[in-house]
Protein backbone atom coordinates (compact mmCIF):
# COMPACT_ATOMS: atom_id res chain seq x y z
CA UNK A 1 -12.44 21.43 14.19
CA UNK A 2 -8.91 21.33 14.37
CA UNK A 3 -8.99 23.11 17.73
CA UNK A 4 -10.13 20.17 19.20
CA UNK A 5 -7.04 17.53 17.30
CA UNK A 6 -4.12 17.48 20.01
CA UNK A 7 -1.42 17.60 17.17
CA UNK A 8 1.54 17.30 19.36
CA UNK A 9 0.32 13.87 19.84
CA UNK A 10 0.05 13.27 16.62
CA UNK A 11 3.85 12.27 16.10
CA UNK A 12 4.37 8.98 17.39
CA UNK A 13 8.29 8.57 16.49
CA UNK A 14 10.21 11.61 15.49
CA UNK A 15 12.64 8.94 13.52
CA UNK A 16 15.83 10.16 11.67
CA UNK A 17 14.50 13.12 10.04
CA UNK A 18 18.37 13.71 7.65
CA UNK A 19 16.48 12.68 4.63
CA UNK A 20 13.44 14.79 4.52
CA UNK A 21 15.44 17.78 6.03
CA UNK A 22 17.82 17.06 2.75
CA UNK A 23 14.63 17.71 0.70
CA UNK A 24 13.65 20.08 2.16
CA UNK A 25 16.91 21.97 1.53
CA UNK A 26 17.32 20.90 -2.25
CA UNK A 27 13.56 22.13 -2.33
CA UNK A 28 14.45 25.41 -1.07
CA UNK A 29 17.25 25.72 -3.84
CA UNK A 30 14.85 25.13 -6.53
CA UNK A 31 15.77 21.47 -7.52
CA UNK A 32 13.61 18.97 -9.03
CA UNK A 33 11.68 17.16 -6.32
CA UNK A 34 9.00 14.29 -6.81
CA UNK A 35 6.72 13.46 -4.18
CA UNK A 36 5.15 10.11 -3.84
CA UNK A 37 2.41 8.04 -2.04
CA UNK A 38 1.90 4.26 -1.72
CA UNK A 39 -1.35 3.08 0.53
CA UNK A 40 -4.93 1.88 -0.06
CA UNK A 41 -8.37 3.67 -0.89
CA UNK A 42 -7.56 6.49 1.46
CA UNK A 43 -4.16 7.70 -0.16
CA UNK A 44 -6.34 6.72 -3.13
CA UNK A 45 -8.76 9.43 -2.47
CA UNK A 46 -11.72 7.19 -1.81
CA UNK A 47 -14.92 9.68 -1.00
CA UNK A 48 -12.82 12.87 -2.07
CA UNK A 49 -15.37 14.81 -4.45
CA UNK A 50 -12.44 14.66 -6.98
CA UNK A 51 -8.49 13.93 -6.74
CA UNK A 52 -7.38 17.43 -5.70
CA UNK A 53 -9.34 17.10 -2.56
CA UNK A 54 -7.29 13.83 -0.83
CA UNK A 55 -5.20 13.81 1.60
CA UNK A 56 -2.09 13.19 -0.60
CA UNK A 57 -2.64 15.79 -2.95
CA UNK A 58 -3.38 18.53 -0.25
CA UNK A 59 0.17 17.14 1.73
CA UNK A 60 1.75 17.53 -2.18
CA UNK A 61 0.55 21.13 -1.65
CA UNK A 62 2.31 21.96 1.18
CA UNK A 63 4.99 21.57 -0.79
CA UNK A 64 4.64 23.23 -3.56
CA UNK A 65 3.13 26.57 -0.99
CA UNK A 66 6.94 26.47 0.67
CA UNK A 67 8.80 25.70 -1.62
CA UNK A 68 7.75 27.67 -4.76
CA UNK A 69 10.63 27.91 -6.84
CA UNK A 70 11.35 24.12 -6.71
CA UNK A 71 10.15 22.27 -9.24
CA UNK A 72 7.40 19.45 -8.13
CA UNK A 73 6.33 16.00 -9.46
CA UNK A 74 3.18 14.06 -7.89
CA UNK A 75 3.05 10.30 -7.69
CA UNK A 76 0.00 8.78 -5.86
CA UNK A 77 0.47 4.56 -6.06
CA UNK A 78 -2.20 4.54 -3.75
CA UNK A 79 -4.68 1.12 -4.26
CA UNK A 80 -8.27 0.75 -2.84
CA UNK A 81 -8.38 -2.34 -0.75
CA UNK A 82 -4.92 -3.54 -1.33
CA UNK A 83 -2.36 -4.31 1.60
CA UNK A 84 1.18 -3.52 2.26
CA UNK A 85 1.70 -7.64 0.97
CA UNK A 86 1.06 -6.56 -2.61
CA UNK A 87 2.88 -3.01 -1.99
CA UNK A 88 5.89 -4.63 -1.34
CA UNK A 89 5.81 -6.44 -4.54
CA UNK A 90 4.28 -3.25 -7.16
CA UNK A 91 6.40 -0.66 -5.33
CA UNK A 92 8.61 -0.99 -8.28
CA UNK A 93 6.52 -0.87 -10.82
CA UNK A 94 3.87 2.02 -9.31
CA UNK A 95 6.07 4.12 -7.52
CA UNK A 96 9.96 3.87 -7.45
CA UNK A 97 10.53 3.50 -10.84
CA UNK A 98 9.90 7.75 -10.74
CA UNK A 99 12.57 7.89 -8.36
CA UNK A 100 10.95 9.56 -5.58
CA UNK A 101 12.24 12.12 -3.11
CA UNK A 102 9.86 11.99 -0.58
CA UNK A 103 7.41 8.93 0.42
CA UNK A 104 4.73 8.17 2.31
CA UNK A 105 3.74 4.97 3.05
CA UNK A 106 -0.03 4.41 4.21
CA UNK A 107 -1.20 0.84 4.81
CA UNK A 108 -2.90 1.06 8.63
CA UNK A 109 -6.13 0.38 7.99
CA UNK A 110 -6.28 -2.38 5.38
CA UNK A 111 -3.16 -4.27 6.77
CA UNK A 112 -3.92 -6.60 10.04
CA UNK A 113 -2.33 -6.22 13.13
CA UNK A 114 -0.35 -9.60 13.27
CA UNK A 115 2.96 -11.03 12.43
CA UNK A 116 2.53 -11.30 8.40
CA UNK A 117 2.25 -7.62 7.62
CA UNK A 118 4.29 -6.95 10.17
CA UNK A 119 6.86 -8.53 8.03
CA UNK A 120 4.96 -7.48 4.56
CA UNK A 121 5.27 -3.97 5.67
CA UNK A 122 9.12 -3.92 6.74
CA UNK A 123 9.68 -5.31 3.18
CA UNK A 124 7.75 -2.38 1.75
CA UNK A 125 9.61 0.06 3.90
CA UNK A 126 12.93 -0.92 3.35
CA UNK A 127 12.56 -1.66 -0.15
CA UNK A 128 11.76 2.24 -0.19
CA UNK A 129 14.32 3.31 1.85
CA UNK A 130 16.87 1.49 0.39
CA UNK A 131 16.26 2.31 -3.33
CA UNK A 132 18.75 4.42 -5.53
CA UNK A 133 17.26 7.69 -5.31
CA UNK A 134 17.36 7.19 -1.30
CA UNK A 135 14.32 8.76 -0.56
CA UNK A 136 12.89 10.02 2.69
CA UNK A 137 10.39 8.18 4.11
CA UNK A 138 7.28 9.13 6.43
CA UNK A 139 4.63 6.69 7.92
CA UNK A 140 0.94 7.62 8.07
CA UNK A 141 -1.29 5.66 10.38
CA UNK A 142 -5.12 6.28 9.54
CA UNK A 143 -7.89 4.56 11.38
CA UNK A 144 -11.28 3.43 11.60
CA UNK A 145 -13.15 6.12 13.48
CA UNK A 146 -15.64 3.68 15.21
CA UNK A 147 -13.49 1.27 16.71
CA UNK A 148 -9.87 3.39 16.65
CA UNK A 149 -7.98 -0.03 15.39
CA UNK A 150 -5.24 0.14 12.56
CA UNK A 151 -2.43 -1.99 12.35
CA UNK A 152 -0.46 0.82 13.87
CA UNK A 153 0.72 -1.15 16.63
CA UNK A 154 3.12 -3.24 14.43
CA UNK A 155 3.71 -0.53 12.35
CA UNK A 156 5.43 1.17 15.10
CA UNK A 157 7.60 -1.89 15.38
CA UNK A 158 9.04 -0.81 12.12
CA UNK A 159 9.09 2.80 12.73
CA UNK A 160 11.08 2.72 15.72
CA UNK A 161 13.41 0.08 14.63
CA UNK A 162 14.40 1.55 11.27
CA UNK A 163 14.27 5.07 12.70
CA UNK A 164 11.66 6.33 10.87
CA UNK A 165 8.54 8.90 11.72
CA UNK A 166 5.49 8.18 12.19
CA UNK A 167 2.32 10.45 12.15
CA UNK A 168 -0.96 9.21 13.16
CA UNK A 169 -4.61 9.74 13.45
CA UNK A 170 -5.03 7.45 15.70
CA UNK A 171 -3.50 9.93 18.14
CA UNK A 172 -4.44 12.70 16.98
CA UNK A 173 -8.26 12.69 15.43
CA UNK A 174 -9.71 9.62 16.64
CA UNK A 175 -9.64 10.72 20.31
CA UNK A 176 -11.51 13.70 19.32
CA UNK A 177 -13.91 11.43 17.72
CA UNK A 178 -14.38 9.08 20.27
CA UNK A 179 -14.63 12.09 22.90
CA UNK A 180 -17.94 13.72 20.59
CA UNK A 181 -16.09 16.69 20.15
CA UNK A 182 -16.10 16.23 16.46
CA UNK A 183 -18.87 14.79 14.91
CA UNK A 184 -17.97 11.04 12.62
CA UNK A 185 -20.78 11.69 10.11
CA UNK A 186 -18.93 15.26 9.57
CA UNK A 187 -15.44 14.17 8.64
CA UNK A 188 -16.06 10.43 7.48
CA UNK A 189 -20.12 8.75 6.06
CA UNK A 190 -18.74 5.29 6.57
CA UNK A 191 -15.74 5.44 9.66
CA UNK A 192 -12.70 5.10 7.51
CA UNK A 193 -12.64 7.03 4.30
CA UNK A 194 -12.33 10.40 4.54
CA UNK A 195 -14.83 12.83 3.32
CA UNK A 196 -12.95 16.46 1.69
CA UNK A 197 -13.24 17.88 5.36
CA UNK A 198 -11.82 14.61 6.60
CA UNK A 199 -8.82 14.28 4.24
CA UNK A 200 -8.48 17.97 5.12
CA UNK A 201 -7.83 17.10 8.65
CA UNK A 202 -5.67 13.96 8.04
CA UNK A 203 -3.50 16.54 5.37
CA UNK A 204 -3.36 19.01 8.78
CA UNK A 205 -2.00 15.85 10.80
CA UNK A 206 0.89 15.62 8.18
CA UNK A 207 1.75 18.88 7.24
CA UNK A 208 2.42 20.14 11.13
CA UNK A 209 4.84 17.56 11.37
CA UNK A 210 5.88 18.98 7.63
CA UNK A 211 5.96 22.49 9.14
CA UNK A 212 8.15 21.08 12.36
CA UNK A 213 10.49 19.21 10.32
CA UNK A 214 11.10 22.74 8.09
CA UNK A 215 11.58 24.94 10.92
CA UNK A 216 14.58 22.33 12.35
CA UNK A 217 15.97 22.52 9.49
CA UNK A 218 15.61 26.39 9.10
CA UNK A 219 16.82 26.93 12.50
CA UNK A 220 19.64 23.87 12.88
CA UNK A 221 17.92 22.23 15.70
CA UNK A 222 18.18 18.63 16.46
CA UNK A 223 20.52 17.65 13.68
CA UNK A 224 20.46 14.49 12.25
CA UNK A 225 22.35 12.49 10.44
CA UNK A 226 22.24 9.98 7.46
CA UNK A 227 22.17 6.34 8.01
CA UNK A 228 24.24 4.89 5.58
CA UNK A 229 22.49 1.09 6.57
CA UNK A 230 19.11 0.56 8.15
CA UNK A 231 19.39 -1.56 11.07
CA UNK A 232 18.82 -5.13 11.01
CA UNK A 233 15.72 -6.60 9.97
CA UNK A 234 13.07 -7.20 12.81
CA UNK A 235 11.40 -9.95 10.86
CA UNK A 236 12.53 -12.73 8.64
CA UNK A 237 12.16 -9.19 6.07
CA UNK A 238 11.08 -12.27 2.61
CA UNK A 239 8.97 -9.10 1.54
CA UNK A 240 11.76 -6.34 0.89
CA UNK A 241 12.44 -8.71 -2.48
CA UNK A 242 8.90 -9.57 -3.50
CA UNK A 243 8.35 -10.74 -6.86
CA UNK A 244 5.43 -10.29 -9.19
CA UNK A 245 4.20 -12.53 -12.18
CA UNK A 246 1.81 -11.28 -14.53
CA UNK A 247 1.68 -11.86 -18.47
CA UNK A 248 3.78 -9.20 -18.99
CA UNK A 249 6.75 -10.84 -17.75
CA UNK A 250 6.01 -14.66 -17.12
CA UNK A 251 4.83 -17.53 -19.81
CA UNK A 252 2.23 -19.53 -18.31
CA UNK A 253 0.67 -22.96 -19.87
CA UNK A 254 -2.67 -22.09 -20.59
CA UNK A 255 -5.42 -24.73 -20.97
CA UNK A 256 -8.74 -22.94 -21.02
CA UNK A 257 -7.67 -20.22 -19.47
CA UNK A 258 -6.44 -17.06 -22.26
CA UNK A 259 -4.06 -14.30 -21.59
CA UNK A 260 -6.03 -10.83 -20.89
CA UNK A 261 -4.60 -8.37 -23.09
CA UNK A 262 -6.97 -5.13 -22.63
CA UNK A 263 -5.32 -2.27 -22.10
CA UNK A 264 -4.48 -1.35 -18.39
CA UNK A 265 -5.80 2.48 -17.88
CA UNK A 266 -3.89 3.27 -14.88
CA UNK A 267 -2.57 1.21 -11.36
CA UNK A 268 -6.26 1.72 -10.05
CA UNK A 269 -7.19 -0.49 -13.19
CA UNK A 270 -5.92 -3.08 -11.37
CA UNK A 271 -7.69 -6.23 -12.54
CA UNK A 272 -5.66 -6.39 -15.78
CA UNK A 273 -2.52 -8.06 -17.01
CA UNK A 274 -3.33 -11.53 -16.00
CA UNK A 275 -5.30 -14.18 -17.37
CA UNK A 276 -9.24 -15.41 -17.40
CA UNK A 277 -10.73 -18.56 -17.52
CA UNK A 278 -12.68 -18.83 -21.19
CA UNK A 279 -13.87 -22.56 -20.13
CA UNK A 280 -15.87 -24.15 -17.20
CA UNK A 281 -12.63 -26.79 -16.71
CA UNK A 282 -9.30 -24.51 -17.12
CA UNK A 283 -6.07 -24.96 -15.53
CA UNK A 284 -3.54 -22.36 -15.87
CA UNK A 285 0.36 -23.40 -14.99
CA UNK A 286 3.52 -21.39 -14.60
CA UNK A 287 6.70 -21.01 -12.79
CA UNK A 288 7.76 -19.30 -9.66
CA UNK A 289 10.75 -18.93 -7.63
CA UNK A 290 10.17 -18.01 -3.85
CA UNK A 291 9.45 -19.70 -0.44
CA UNK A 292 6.40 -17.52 -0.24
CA UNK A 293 3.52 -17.79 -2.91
CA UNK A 294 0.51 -16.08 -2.83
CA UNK A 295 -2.41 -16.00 -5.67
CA UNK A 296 -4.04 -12.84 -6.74
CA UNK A 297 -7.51 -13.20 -8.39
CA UNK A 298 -10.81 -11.01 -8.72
CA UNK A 299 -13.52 -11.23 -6.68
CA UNK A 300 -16.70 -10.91 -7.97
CA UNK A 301 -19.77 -8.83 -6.43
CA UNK A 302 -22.40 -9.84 -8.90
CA UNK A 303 -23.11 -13.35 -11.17
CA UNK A 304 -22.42 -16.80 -9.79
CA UNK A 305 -18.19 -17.22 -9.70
CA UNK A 306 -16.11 -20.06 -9.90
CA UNK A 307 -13.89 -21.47 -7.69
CA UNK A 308 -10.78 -23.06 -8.54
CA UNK A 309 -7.63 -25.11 -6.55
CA UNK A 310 -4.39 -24.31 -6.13
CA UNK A 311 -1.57 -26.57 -6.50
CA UNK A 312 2.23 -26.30 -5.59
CA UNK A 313 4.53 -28.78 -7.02
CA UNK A 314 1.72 -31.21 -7.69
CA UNK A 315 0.46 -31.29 -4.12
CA UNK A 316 -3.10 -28.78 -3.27
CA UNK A 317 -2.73 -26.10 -0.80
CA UNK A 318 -5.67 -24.04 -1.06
CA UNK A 319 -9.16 -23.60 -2.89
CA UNK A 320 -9.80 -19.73 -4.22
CA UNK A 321 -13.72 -18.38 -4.61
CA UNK A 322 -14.28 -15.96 -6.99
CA UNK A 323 -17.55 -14.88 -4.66
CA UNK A 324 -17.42 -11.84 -2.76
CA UNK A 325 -19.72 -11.28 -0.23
CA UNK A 326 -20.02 -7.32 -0.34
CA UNK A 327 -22.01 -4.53 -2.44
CA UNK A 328 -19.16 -1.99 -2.79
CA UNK A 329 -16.92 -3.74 -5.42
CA UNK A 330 -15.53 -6.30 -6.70
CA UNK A 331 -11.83 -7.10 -4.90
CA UNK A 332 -8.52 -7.45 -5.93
CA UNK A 333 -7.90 -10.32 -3.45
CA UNK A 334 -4.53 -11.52 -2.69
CA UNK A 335 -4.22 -15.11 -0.70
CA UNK A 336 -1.27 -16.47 0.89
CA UNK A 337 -1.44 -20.07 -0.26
CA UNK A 338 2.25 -21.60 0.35
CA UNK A 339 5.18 -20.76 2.68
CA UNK A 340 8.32 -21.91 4.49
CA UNK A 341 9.27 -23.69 0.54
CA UNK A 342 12.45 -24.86 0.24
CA UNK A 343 13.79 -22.43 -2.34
CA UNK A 344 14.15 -22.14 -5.79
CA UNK A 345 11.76 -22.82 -8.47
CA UNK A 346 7.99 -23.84 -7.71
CA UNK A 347 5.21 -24.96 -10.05
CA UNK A 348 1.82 -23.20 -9.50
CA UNK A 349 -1.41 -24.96 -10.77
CA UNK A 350 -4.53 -22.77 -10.70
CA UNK A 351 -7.28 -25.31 -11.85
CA UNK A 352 -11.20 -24.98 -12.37
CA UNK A 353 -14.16 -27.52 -12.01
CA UNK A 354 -17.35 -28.51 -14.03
CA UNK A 355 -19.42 -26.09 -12.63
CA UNK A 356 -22.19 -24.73 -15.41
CA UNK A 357 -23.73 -21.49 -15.52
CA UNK A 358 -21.08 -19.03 -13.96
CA UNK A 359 -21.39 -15.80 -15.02
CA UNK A 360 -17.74 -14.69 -15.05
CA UNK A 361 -14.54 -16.36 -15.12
CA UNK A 362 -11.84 -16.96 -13.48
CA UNK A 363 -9.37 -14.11 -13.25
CA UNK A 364 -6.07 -14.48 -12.30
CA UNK A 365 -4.35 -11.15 -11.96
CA UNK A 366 -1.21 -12.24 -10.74
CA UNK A 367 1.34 -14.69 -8.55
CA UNK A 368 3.31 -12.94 -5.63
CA UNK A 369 6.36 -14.70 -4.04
CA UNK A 370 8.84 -14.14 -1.89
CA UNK A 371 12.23 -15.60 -0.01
């Protein structure tokens, strides 16, 4: 099949390749290198047959199969159904606090292609970028394989303006696709998450822009050079500082509502660290600082939900339902419910009704601000 993927294509901005050329070289002398992932379900390894068979890990391979003498640490943040939003505000927590060498940042399919994750996704990126361990940074754009839309077309925004590559399927494997000279059902059963022959093609994608990058810098082509600042901000960039409030860090005024202390497994057990409704009428109040707030809650698949309003400095902004209308999960939803604030501190409300007979509570994983 890969006979039939124009790879050449497949690079959509060369970028400022100094940092991963720098890696590359430190990887040659043996040094410590860790590499890291941050995306949905697909960097995830949704529909891999086990871990070893996504995407990420086979790109973490290529690695390791040039570089043998280097030492290599894998970090895969990746989070089914989540958006660059929330990225920009767990990148800390699930990825950065390893202090990665090399990145890849993955959010084209489950971001939309407008203005907020356009900004969202800037935040993410130069939030990376500009951490302590200055990493090198490479955009992946996946796609759905029916339709061939991604939010590519914004992240490109970002790519070119910070100088950064970007490698996509889009250009590269969809068009074979949508031409019939690979098969859908073969590399994907749904049209977005790879099967182990379609992460095997989306690791190809990456790793011959991996295997141009290393012959550069073998060979001195095209030198670059480090940026010591990223260029200004193409957006109003509230999302390189995002904040997150959980229990684990924030106090919260709990009527009805308890803190949920089980044990968190791993990032992917992402429902945890927040707090649950115990009583039909709850209200749950706590303290932000931002100009952006957001509420993070589970959705529910199965049982009859709750819903529950939001309130902002006394005043209602939104009403969140705990209903979701799919059969593959429940969601870690994440709703934008206040912006343009003035800033400082904020008082967010979460607040139940009467309602009898739900089935679950309430969850409220977290508050996300920003600005």
């Amino acid at each position: 099949m890969r006979e039939y993927i124009d790879y050449q294509k497949s690079i959509c901005n060369r970028g400022n390749l100094y940092r991963i050329k720098q890696v590359m070289k430190r990887a040659a002398a043996g040094e410590k290198i860790t590499v890291g992932f941050i995306g949905g379900s697909i960097t995830q390894g949704s529909l891999a047959t086990n871990s070893t068979n996504c995407y990420a890990y086979k790109t973490f391979e290529w690695w390791k199969d040039n570089f043998k003498d280097a030492n290599f640490t894998y970090i895969n943040a990746g989070i089914g159904g989540t958006t660059s939003h929330f990225g920009s505000a767990r990148v800390e927590d699930d990825l950065l606090k390893f202090n990665p060498d090399f990145v890849i940042v993955e959010f084209s399919v489950n971001d939309d292609p407008n203005e907020f994750f356009l900004e969202t996704y800037e935040g993410l990126v130069r939030h990376i970028y500009n951490f302590k361990s200055k990493p090198a940074v490479l955009l992946v754009s996946n796609v759905f394989y029916d339709t061939g839309s991604n939010a590519q077309g914004q992240h490109s925004k970002v790519a070119r303006a910070l100088e950064l590559p970007l490698v996509s399927m889009e250009s590269s494997i969809y068009p074979a696709v949508r031409d019939g000279k690979i098969k859908n059902r073969d590399i994907t059963p749904d049209d977005l998450h790879p099967n182990d022959l379609g992460h095997e093609l989306v690791a190809s994608v990456i790793q011959y822009f991996l295997d141009r990058t290393m012959q550069e810098m073998l060979i001195g082509e095209k030198p670059s050079f480090e940026a010591d600042v990223l260029p200004v901000a193409i957006t109003n960039n509230r999302y390189e500082a995002a904040r997150r409030y959980n229990n684990k860090n924030t106090d919260a005024a709990c009527d009805g509502f308890e803190v949920d202390d089980e044990p968190q497994a791993d990032i992917t057990d992402c429902f945890k660290n927040g707090w649950k409704s115990k009583t039909a009428e709850a209200s749950l109040t706590l303290q932000v600082t931002g100009t952006e707030i957001a509420v993070q809650y589970r959705k529910y698949v199965a049982g009859k939900s709750p819903k529950a309003k939001v309130l902002v400095d006394g005043n209602e902004v939104a009403v969140i339902d705990a209903t979701f209308d799919e059969t593959w999960g429940d969601k870690l939803e994440l709703t934008p419910v206040a912006g343009q604030l003035a800033a400082g501190s904020h008082e967010v409300q979460i607040v139940t009704g009467s309602e009898e007979g739900l089935d679950n509570p309430m969850s409220i994983v977290s508050i996300i601000t920003a600005g």
